[in-house]
C-alpha atoms as a PDB file:
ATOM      1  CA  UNK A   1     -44.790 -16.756  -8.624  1.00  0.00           C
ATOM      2  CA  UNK A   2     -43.928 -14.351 -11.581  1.00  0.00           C
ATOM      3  CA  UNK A   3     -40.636 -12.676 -11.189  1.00  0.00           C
ATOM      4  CA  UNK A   4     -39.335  -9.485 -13.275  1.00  0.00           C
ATOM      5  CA  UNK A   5     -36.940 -10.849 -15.432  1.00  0.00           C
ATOM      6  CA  UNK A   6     -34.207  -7.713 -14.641  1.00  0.00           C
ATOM      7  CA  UNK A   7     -33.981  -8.796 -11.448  1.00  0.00           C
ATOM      8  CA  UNK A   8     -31.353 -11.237  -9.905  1.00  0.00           C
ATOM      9  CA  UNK A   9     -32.204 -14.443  -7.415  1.00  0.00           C
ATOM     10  CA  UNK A  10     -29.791 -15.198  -4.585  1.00  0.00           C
ATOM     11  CA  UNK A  11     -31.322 -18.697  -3.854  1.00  0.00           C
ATOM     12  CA  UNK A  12     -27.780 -20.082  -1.586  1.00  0.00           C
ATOM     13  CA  UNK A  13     -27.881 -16.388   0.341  1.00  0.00           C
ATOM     14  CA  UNK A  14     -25.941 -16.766   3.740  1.00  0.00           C
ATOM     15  CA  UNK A  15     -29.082 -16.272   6.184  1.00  0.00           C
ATOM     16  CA  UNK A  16     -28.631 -12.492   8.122  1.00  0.00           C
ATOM     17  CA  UNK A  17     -27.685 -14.074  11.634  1.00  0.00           C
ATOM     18  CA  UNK A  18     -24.730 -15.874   9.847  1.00  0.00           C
ATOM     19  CA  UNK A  19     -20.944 -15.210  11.630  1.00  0.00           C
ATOM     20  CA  UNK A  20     -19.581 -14.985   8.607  1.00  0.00           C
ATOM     21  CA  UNK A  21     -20.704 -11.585   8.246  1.00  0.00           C
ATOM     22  CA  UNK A  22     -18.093  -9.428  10.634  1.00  0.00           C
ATOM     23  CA  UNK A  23     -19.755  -6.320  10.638  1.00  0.00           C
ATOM     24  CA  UNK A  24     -17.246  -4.480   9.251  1.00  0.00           C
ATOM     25  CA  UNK A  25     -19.400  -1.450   7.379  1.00  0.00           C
ATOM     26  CA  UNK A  26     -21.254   0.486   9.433  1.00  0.00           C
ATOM     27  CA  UNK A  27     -25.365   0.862   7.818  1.00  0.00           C
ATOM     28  CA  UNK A  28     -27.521   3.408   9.262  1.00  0.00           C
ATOM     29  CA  UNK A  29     -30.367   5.790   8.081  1.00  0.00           C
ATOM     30  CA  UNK A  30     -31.943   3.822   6.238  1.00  0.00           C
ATOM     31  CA  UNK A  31     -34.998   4.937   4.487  1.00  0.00           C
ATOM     32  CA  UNK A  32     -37.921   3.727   4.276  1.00  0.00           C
ATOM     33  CA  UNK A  33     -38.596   2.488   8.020  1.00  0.00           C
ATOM     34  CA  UNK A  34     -41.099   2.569  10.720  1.00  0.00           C
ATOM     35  CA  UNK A  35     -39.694   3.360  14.124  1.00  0.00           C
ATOM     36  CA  UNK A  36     -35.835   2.093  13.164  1.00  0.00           C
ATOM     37  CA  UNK A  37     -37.378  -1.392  11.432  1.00  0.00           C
ATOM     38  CA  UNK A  38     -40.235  -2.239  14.480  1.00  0.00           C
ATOM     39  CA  UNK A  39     -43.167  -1.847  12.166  1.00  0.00           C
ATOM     40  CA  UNK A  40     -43.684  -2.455   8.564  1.00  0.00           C
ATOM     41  CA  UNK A  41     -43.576   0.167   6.427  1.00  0.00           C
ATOM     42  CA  UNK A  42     -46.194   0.049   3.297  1.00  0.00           C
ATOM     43  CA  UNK A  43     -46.555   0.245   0.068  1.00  0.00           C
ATOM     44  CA  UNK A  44     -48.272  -0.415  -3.737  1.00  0.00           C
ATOM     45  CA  UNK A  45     -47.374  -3.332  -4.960  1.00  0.00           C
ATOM     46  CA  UNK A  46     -45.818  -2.871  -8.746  1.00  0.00           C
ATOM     47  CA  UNK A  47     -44.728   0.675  -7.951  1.00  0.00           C
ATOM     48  CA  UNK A  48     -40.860   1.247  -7.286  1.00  0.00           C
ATOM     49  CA  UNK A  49     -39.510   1.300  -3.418  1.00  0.00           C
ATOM     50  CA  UNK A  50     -36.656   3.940  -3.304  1.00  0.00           C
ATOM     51  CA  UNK A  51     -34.403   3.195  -0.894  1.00  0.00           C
ATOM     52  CA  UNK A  52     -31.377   5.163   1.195  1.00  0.00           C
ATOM     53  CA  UNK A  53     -28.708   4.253   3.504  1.00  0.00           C
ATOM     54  CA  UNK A  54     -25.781   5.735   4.577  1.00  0.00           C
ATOM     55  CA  UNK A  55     -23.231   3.259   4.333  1.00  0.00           C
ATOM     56  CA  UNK A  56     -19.502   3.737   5.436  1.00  0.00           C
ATOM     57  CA  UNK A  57     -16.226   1.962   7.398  1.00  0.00           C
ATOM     58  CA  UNK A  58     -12.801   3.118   7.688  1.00  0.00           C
ATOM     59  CA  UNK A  59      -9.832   3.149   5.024  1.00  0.00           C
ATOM     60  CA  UNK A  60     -10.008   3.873   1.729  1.00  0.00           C
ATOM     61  CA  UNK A  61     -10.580   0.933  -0.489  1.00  0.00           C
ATOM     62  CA  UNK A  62     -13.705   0.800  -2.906  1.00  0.00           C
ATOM     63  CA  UNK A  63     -17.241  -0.114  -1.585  1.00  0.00           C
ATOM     64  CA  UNK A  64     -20.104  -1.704  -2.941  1.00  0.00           C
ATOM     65  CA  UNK A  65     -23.319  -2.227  -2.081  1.00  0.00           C
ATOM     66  CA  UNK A  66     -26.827  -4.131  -2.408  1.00  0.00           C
ATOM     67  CA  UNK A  67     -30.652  -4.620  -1.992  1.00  0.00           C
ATOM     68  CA  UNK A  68     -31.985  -7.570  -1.201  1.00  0.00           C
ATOM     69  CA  UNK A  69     -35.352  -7.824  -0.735  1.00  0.00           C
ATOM     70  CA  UNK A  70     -38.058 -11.166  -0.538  1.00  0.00           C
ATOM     71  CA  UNK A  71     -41.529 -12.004   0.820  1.00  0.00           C
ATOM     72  CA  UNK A  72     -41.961 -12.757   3.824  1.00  0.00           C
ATOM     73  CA  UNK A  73     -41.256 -16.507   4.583  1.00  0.00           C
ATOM     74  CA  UNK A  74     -39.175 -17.477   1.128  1.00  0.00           C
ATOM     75  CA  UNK A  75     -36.135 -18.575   1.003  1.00  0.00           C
ATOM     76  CA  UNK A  76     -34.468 -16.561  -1.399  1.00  0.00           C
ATOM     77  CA  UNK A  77     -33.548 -13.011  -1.900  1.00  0.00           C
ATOM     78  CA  UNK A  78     -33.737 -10.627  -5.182  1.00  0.00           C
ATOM     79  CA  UNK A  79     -31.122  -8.250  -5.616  1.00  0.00           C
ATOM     80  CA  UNK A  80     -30.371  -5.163  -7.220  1.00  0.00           C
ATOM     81  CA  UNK A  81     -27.137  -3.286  -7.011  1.00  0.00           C
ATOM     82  CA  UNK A  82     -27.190   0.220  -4.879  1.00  0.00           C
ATOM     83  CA  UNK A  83     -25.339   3.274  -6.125  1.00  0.00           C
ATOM     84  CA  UNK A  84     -23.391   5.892  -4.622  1.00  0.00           C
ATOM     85  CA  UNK A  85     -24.795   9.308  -4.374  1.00  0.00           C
ATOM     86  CA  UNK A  86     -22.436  11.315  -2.583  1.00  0.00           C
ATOM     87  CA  UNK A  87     -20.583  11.413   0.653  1.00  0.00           C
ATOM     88  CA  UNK A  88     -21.940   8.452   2.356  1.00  0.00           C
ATOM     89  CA  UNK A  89     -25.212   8.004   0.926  1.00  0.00           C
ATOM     90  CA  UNK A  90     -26.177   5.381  -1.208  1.00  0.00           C
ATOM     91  CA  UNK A  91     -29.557   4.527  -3.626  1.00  0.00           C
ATOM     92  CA  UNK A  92     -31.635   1.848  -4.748  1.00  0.00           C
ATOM     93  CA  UNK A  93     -34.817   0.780  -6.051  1.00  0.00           C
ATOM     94  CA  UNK A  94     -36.906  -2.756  -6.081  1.00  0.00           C
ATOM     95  CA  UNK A  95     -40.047  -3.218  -7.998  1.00  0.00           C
ATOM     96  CA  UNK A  96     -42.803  -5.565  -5.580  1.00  0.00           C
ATOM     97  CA  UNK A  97     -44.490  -7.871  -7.700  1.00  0.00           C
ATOM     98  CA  UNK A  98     -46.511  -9.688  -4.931  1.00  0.00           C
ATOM     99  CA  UNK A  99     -49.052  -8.689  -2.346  1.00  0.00           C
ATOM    100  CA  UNK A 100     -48.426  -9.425   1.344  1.00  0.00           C
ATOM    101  CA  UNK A 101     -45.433  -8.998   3.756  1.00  0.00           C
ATOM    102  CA  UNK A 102     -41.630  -8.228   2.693  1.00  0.00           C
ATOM    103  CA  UNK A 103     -38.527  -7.834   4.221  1.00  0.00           C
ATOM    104  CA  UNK A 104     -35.735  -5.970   2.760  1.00  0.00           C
ATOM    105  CA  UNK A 105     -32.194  -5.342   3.873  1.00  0.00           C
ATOM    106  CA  UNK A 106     -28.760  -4.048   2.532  1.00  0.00           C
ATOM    107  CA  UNK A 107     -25.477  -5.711   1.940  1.00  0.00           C
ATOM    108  CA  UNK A 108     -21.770  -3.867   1.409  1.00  0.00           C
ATOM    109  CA  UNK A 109     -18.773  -5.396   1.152  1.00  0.00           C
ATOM    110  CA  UNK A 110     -15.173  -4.232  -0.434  1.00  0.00           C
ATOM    111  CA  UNK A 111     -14.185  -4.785  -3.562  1.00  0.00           C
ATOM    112  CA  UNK A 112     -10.703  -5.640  -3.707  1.00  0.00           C
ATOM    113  CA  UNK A 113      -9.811  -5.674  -7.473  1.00  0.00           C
ATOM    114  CA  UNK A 114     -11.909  -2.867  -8.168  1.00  0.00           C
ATOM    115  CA  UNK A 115      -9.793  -0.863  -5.490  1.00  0.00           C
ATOM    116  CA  UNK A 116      -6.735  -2.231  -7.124  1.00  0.00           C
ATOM    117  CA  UNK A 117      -8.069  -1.283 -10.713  1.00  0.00           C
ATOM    118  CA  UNK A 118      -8.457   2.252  -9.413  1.00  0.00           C
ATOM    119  CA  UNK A 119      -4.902   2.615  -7.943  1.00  0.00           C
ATOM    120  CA  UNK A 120      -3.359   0.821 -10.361  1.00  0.00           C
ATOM    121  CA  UNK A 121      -5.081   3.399 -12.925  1.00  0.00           C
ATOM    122  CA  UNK A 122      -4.296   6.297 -11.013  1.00  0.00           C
ATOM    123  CA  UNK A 123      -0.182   5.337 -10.853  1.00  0.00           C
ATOM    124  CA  UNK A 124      -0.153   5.205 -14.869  1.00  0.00           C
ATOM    125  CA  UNK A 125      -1.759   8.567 -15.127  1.00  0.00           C
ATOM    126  CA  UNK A 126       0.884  10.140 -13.002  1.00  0.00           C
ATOM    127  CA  UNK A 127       3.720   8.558 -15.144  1.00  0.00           C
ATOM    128  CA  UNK A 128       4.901   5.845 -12.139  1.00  0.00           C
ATOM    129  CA  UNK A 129       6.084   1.961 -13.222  1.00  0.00           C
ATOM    130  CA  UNK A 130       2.992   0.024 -12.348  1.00  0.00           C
ATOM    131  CA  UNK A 131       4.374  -3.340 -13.153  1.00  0.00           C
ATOM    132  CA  UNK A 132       4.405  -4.733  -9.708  1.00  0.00           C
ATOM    133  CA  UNK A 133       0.741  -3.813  -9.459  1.00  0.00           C
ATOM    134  CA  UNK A 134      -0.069  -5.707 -12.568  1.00  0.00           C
ATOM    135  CA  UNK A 135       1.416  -8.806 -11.108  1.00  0.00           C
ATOM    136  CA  UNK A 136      -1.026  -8.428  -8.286  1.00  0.00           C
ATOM    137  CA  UNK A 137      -4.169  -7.407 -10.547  1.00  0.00           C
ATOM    138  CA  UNK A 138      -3.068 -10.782 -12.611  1.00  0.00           C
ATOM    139  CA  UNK A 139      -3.423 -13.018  -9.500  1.00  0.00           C
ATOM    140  CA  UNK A 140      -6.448 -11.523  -8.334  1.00  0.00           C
ATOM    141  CA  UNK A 141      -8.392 -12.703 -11.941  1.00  0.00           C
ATOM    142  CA  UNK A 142      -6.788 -15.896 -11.247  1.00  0.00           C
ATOM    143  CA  UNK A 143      -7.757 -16.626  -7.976  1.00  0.00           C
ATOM    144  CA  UNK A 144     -11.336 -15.494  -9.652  1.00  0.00           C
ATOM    145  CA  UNK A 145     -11.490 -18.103 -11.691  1.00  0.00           C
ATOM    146  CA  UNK A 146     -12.433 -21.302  -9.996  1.00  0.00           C
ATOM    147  CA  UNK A 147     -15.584 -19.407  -8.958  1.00  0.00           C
ATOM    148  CA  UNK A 148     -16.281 -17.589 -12.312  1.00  0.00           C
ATOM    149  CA  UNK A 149     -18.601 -20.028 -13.963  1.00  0.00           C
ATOM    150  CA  UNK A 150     -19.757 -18.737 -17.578  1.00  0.00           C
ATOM    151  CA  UNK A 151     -17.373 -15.564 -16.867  1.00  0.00           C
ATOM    152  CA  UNK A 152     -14.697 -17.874 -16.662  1.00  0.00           C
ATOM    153  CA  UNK A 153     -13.981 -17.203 -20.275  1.00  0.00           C
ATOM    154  CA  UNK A 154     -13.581 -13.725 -20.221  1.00  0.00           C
ATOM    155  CA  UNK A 155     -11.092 -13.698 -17.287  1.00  0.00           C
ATOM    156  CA  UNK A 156      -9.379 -16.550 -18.620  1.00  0.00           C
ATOM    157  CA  UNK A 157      -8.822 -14.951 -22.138  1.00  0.00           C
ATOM    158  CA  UNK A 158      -7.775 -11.190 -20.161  1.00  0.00           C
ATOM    159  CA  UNK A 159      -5.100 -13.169 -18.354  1.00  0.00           C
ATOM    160  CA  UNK A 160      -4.197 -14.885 -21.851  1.00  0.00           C
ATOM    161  CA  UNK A 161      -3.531 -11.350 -23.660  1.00  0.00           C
ATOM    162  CA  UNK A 162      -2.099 -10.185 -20.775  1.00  0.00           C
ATOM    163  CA  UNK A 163       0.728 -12.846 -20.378  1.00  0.00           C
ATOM    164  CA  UNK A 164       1.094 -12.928 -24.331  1.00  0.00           C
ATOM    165  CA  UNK A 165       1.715  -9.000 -24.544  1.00  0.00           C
ATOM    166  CA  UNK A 166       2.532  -7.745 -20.594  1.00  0.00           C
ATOM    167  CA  UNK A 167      -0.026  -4.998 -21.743  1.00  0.00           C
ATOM    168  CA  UNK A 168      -1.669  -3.278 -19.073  1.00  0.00           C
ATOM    169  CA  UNK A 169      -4.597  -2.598 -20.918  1.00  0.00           C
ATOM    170  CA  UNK A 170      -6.417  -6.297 -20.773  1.00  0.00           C
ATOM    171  CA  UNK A 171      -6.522  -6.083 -17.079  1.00  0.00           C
ATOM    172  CA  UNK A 172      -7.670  -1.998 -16.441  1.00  0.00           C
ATOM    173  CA  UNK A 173     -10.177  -2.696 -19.457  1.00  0.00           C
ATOM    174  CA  UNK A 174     -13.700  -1.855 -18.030  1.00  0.00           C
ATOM    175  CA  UNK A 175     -15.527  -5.016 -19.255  1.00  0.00           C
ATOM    176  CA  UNK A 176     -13.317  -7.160 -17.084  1.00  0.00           C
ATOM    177  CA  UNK A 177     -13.730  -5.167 -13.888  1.00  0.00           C
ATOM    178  CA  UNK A 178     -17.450  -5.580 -14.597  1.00  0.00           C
ATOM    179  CA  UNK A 179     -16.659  -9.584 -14.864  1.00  0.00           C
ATOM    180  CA  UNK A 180     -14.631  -9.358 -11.501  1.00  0.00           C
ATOM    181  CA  UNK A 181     -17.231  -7.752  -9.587  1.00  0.00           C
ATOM    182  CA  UNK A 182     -19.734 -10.318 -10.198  1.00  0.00           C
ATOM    183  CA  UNK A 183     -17.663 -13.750  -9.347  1.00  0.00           C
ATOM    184  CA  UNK A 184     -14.500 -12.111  -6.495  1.00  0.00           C
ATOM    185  CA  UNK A 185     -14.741 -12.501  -3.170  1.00  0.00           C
ATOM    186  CA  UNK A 186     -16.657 -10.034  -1.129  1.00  0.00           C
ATOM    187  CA  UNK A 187     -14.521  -9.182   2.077  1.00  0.00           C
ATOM    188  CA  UNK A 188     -15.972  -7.489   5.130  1.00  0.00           C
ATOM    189  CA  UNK A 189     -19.500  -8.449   3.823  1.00  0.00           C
ATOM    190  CA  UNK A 190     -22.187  -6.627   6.093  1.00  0.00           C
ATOM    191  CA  UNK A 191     -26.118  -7.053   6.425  1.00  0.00           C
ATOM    192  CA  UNK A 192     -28.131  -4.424   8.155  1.00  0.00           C
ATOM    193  CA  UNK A 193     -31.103  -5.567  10.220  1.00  0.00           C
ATOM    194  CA  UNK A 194     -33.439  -6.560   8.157  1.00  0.00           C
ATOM    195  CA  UNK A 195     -36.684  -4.458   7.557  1.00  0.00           C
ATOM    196  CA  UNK A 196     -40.237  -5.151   7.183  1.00  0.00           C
ATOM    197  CA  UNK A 197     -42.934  -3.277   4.427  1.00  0.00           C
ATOM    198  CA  UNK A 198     -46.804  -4.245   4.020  1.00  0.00           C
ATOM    199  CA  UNK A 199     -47.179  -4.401  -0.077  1.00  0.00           C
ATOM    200  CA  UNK A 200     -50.638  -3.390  -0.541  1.00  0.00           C
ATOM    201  CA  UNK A 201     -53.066  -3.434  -3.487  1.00  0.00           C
ATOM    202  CA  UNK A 202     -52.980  -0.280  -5.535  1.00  0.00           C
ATOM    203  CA  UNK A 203     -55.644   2.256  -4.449  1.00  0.00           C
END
């Protein structure tokens, strides 16, 4: 099998039916679906599959969210990060590569240092001593790091310029929260139901 290169494989993915998952977002109107998931939906394969969920739980920290998608019967699951749109509705888009049956569902979970990068950001702008809240953004790479694998290095040398200078700046820098969100924990991870499409040659 020939896979697009831009894409990421989740070979170890927790299977949907898993109790580790507590159900914590709620994920509804999703588009594209047949009758709420019964029957497959189709489409070309190698042209894009837009897809739309609203995806939402209660409080206030920061969200993210993905597609996962795989043929029917494999083990493992591509994934491509959704985006928000607006309100509660959230976008992304998978590329089929292979003809036959798929199934395709959508993951959110919170992102705890992202949440903390975007309080801790919004204290400094109004002026306010954000030093306990660098403490906490500190412990959060570290408890990153067993977990980080090649990123290891970049949150290891943040937390080095960060002890050496007690300079905000190497833990709020953008590059690290991009590190974070790859290797952190995911907290109140959710599935939805898995969905079934019917990739068909192009006409």
């Amino acid at each position: 099998m020939t896979h697009d290169p831009r894409l990421t494989s989740a070979l170890d993915a927790t299977p949907l039916d898993s109790d580790v998952y507590g159900r914590r977002y709620v994920i509804e109107d999703v588009y594209p679906t047949v009758d709420s998931g019964r029957h497959p939906v189709k489409r070309m394969v190698g042209e894009p599959v837009d897809v739309w969920a609203d995806i939402f739980r209660d409080g206030h920290e920061v969200t993210v969210a993905a597609l996962r998608w795989r043929r029917e019967g494999e083990r493992g699951w591509w994934t491509a990060p959704m985006l928000h749109v607006e309100n509660d509705r959230w976008h992304g888009t998978f590329v089929p590569i292979e003809l036959g049956r798929h199934v395709f569902a959508i993951e959110a979970w919170t992102s705890g240092f992202a949440t903390w990068r975007r309080d801790t950001l919004a204290k400094q702008r109004a002026g306010q001593d954000v030093a306990l809240e660098l403490q906490e953004g500190r412990a959060l790479v570290a408890a990153a790091l067993p977990r980080a694998g090649d990123t290891a290095g970049k949150l290891q040398a943040a937390l080095n310029l960060f002890d050496a200078s007690r300079d905000a700046r190497p833990l709020l820098a953008a590059d690290l929260a991009a590190a974070m969100a790859a290797v952190e924990p995911r907290p109140d991870l959710t599935w939805s139901q898995p969905f079934p499409m019917m990739i068909e040659r192009a006409r």
